[in-house]
N, C-alpha and C. Protein backbone atom coordinates (compact mmCIF):
# COMPACT_ATOMS: atom_id res chain seq x y z
N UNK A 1 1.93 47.99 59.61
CA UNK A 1 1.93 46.78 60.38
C UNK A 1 0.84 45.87 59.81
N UNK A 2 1.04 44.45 59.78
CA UNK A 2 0.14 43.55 58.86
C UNK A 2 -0.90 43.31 60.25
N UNK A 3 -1.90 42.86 59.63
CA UNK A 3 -2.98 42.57 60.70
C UNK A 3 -2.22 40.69 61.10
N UNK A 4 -1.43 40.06 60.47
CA UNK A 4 -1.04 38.96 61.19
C UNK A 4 0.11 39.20 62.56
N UNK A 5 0.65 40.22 62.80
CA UNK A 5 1.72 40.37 63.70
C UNK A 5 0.76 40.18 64.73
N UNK A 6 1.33 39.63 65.51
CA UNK A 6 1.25 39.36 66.94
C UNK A 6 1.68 40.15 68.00
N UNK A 7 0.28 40.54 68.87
CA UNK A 7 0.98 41.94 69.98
C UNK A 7 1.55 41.54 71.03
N UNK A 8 1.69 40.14 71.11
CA UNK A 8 1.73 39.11 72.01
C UNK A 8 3.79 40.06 72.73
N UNK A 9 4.14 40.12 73.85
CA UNK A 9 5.45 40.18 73.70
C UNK A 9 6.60 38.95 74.25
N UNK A 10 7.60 39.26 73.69
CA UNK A 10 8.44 38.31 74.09
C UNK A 10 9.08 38.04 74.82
N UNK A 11 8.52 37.09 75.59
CA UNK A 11 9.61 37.00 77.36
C UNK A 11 10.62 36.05 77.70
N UNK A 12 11.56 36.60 78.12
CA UNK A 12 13.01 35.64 78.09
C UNK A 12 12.95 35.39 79.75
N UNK A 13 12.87 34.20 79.78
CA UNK A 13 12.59 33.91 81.66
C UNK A 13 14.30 33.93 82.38
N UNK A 14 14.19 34.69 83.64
CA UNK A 14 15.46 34.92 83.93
C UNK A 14 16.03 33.48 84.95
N UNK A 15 15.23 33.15 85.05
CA UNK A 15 15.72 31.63 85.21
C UNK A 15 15.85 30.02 84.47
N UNK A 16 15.90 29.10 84.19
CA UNK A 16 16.03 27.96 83.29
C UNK A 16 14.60 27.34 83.65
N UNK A 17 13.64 27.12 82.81
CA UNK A 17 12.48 26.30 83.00
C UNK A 17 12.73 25.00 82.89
N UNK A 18 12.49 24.20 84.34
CA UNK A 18 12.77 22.64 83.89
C UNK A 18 12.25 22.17 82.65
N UNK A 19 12.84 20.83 82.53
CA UNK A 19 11.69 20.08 81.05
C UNK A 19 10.73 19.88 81.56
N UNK A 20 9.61 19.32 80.72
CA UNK A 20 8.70 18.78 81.20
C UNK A 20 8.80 17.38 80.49
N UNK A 21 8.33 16.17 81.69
CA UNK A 21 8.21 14.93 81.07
C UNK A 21 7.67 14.81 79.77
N UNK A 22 8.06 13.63 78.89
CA UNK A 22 7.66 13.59 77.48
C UNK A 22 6.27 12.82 77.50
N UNK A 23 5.98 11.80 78.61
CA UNK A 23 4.40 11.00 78.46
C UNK A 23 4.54 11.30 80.09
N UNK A 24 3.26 10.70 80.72
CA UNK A 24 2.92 10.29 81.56
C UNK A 24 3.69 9.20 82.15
N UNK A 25 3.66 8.66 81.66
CA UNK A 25 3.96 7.02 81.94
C UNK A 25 6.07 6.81 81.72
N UNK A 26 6.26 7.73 81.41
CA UNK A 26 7.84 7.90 81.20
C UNK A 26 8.10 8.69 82.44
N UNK A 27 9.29 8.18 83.40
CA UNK A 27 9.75 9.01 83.95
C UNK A 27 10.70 9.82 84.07
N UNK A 28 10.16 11.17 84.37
CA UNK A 28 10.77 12.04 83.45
C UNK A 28 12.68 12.14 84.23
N UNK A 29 13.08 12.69 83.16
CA UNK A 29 14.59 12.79 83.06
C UNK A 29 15.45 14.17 84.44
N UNK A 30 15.82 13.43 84.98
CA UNK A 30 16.79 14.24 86.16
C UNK A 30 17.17 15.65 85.44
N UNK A 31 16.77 16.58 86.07
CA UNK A 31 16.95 18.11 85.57
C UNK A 31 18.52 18.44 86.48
N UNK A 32 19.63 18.73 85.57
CA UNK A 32 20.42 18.96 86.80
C UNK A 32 20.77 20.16 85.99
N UNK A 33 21.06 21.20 87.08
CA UNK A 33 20.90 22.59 86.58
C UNK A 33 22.36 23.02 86.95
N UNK A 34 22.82 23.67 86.18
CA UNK A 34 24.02 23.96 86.52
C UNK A 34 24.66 24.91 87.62
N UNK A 35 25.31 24.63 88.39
CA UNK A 35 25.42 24.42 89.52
C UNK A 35 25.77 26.48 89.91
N UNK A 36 25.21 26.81 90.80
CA UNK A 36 25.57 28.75 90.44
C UNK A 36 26.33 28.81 91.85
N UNK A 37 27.33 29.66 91.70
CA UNK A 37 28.15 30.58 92.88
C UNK A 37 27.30 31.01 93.78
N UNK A 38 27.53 31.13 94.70
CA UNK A 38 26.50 32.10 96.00
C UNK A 38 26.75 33.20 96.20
N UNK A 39 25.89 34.23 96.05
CA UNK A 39 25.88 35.56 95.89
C UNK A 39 26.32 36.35 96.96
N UNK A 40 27.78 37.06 96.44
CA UNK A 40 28.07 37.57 98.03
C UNK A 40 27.04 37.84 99.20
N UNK A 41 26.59 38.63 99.07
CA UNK A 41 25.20 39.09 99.85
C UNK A 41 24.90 37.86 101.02
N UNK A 42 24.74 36.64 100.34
CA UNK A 42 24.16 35.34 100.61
C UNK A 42 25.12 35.64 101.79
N UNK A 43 26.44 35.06 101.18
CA UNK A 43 27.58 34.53 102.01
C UNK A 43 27.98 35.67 103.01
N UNK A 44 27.90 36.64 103.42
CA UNK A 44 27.90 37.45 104.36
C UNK A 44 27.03 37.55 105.24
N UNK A 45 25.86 37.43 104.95
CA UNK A 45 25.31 37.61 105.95
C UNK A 45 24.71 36.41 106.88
N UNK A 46 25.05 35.07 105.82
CA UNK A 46 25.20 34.12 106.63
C UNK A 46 26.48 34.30 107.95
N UNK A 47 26.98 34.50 107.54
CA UNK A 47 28.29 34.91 108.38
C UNK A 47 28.27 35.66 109.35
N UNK A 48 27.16 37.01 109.14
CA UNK A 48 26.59 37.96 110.04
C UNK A 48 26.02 37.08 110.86
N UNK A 49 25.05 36.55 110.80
CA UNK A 49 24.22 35.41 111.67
C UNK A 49 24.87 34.52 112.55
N UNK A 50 25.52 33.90 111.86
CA UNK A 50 25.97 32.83 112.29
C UNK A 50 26.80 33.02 113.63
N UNK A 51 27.57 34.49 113.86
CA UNK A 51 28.23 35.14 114.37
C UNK A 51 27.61 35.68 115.27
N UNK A 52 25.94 36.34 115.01
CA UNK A 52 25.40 37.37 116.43
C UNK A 52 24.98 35.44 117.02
N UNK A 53 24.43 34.80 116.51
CA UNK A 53 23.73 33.62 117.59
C UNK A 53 25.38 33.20 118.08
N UNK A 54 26.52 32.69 117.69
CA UNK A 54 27.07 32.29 118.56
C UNK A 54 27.26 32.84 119.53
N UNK A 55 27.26 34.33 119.72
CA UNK A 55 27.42 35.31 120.73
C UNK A 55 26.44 35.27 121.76
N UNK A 56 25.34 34.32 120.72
CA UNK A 56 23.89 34.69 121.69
C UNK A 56 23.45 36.14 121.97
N UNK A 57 23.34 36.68 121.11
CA UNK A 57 22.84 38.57 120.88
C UNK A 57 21.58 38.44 119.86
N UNK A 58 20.75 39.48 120.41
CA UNK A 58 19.55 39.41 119.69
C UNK A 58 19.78 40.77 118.46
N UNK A 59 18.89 40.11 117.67
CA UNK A 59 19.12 41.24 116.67
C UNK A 59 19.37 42.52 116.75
N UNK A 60 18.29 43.03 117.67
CA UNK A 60 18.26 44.25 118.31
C UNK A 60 19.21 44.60 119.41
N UNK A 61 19.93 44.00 119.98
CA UNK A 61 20.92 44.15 120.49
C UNK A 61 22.04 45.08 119.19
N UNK A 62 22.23 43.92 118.29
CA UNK A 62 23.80 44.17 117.23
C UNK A 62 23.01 45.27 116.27
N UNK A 63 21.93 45.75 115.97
CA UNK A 63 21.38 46.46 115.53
C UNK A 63 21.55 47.71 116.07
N UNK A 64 21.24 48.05 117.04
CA UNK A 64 21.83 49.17 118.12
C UNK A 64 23.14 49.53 117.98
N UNK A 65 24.07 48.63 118.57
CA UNK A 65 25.34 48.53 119.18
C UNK A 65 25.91 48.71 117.08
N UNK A 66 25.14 48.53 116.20
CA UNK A 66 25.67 49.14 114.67
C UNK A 66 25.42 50.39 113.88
N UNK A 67 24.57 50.80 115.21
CA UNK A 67 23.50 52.18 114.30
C UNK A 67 22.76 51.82 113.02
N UNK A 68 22.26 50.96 112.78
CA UNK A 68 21.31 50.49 111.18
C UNK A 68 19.95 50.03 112.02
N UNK A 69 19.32 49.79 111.72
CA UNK A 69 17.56 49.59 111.83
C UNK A 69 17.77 47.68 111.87
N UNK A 70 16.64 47.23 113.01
CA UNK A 70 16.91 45.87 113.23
C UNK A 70 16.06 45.16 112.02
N UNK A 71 15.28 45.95 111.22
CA UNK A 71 14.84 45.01 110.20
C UNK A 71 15.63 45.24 109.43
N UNK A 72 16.84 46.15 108.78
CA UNK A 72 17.91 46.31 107.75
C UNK A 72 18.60 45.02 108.04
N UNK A 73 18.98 45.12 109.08
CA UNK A 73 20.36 43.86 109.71
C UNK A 73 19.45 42.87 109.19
N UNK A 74 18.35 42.19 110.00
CA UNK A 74 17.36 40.88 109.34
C UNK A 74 17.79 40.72 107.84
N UNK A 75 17.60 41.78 107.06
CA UNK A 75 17.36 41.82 105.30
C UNK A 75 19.01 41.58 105.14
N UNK A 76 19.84 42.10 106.00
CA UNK A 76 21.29 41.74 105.86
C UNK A 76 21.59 40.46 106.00
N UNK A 77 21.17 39.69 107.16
CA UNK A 77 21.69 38.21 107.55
C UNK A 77 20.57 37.46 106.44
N UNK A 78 19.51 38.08 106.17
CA UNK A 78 18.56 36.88 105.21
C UNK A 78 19.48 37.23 103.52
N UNK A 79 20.29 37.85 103.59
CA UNK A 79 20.69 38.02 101.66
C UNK A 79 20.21 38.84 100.99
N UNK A 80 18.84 39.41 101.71
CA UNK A 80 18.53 40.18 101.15
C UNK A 80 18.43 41.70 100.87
N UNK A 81 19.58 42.10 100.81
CA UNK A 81 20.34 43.27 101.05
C UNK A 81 21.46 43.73 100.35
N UNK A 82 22.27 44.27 99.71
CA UNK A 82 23.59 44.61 99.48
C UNK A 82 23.63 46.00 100.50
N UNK A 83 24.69 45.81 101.39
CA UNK A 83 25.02 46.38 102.12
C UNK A 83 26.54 47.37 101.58
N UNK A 84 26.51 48.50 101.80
CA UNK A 84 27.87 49.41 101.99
C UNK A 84 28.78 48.51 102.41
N UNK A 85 29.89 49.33 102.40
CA UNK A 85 30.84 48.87 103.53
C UNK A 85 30.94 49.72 104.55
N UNK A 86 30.58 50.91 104.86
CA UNK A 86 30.44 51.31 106.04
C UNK A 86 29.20 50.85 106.73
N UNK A 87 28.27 49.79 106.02
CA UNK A 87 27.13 49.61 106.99
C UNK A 87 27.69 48.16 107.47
N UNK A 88 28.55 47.75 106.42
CA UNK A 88 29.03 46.08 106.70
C UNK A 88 29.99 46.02 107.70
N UNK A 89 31.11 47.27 107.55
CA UNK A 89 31.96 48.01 109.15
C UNK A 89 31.28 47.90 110.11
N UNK A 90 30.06 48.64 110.32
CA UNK A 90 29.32 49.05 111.74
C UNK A 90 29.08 47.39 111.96
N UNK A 91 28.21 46.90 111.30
CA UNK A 91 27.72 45.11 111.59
C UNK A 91 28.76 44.68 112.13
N UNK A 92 29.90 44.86 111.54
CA UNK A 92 31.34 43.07 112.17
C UNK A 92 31.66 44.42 113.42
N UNK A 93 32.00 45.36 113.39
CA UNK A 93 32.23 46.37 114.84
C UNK A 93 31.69 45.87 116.16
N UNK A 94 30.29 45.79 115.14
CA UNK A 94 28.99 45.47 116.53
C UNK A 94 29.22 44.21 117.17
N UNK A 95 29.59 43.24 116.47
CA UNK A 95 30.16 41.53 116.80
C UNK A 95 31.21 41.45 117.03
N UNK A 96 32.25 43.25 117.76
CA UNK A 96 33.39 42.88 117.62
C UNK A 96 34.58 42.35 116.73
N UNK A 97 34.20 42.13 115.25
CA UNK A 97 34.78 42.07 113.98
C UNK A 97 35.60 43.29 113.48
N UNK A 98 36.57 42.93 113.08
CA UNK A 98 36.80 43.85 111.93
C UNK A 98 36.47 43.77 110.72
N UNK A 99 36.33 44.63 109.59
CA UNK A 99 35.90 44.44 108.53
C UNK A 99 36.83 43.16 107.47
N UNK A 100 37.90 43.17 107.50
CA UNK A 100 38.90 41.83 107.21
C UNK A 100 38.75 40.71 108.22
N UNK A 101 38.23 40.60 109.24
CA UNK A 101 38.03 39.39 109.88
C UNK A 101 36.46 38.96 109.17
N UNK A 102 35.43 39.94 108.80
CA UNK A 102 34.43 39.99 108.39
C UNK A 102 34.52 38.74 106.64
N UNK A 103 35.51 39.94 106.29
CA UNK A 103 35.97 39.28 104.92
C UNK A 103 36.97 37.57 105.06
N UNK A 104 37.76 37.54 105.75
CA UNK A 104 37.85 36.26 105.99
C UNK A 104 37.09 35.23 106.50
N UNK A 105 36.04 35.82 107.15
CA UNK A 105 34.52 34.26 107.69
C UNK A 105 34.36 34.58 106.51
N UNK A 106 34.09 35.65 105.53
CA UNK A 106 33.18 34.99 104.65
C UNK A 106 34.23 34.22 102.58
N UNK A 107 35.12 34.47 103.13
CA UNK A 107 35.66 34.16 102.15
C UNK A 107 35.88 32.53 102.25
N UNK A 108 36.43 32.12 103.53
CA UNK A 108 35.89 30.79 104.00
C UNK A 108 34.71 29.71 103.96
N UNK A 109 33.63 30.87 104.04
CA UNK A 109 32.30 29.47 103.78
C UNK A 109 32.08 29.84 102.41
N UNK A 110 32.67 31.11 101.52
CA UNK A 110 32.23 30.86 99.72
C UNK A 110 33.59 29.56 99.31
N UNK A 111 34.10 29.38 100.41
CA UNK A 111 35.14 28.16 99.44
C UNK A 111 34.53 26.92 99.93
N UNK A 112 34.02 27.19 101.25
CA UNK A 112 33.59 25.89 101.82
C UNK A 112 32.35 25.35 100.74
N UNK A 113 31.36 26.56 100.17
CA UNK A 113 30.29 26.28 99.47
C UNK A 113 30.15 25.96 98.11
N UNK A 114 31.51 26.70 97.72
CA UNK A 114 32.04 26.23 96.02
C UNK A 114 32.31 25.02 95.74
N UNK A 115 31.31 24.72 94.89
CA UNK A 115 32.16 23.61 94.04
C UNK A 115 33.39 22.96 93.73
N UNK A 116 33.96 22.22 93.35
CA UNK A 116 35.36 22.15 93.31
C UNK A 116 35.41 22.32 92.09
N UNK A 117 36.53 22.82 91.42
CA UNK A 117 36.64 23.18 89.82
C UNK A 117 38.13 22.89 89.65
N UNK A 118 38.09 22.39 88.66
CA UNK A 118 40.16 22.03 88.28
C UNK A 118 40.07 23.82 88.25
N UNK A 119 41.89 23.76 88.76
CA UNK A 119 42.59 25.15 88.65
C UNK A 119 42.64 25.31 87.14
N UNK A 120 42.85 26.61 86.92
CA UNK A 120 43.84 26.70 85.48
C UNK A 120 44.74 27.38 85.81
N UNK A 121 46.30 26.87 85.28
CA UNK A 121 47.30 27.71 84.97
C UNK A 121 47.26 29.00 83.83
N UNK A 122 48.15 29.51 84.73
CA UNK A 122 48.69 30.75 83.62
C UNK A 122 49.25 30.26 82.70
N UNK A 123 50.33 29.65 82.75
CA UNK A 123 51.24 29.31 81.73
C UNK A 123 50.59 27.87 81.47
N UNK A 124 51.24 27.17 80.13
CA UNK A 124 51.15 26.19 79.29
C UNK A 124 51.61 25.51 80.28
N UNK A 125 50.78 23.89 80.88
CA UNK A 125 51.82 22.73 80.94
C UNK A 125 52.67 21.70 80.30
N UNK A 126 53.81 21.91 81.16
CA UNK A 126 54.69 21.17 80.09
C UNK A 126 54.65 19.82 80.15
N UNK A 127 54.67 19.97 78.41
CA UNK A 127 54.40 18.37 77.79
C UNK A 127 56.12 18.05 77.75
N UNK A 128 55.73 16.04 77.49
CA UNK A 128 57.00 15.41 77.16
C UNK A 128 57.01 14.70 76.28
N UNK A 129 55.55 14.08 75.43
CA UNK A 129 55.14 13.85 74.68
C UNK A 129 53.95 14.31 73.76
N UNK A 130 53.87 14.02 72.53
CA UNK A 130 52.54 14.70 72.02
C UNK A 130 52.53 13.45 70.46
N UNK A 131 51.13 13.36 70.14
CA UNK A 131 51.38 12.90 68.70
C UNK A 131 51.03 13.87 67.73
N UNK A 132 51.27 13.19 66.84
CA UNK A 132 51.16 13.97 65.41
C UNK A 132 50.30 13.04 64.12
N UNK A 133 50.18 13.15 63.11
CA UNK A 133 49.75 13.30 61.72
C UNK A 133 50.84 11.40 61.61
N UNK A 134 52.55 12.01 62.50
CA UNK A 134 53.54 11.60 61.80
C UNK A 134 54.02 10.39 63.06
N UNK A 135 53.02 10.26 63.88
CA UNK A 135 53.59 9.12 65.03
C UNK A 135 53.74 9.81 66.48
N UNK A 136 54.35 9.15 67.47
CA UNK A 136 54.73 9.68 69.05
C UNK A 136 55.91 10.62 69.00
N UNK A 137 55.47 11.46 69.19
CA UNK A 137 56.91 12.51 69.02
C UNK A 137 57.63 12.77 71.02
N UNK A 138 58.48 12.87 71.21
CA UNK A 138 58.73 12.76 72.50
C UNK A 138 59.63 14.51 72.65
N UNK A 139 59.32 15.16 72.95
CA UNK A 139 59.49 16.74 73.38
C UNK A 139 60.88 16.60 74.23
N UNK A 140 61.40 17.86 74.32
CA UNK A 140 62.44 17.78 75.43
C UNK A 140 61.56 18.39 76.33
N UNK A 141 62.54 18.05 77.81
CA UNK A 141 61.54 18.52 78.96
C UNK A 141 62.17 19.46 79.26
């Protein structure tokens, strides 16, 4: 090993570092970050929540009535959790849910929260025109 290598190591940041402005006196350039999906986790347990307060039930109530620990459920409705599905069963049970009614609130607010994105087809759409090299060529339809 040369005495110039560097012990320094190399860190790849797991998130995007904004820019930083180029002067002072320039203001700096709109960072728009590309836009990310919401992490199931997120979207469930918003859903968990959203669901014990409409009921008006305290944590410890649906915590009980699920058999899991009332700070698990908390770490569940905050995202911060990946939950089973037998622990995600007991939760929508406890709110009176089924686990597919569970999955439909939450498949609902990940569309409500998505972005809109053009579809893509499976198949090719069909053209009726196209050009060429050689002029407007007109396709059968």
């Amino acid at each position: 090993m040369s005495s110039h290598a560097s012990n320094r190591a190399r860190v790849i940041p797991l998130r995007p570092v904004p820019a930083e402005p180029a002067a002072p006196s320039e203001p700096a350039a709109p960072v728009d970050p590309e836009p990310r999906e919401p992490l199931w986790r997120d979207v469930v347990g918003e859903v968990l929540r959203r669901e014990r307060l409409a009921q008006e039930r305290t944590l410890k109530e649906v915590a009980e009535a699920a058999r899991i620990s009332m700070p698990y459920l908390s770490e569940l409705e905050r995202g911060r959790k990946e939950a089973s599905s037998e622990v995600l069963a007991a939760a929508a049970h406890a709110l009176g849910l089924g686990l597919a009614d569970l999955l439909a609130l939450s498949h609902r607010r990940l569309v409500h929260r998505a972005q809109p994105r053009p579809l893509r087809s499976r198949t090719a759409p069909r053209r009726t025109e196209a050009s060429s090299r050689y002029g407007e060529v007109r396709l059968a339809a």
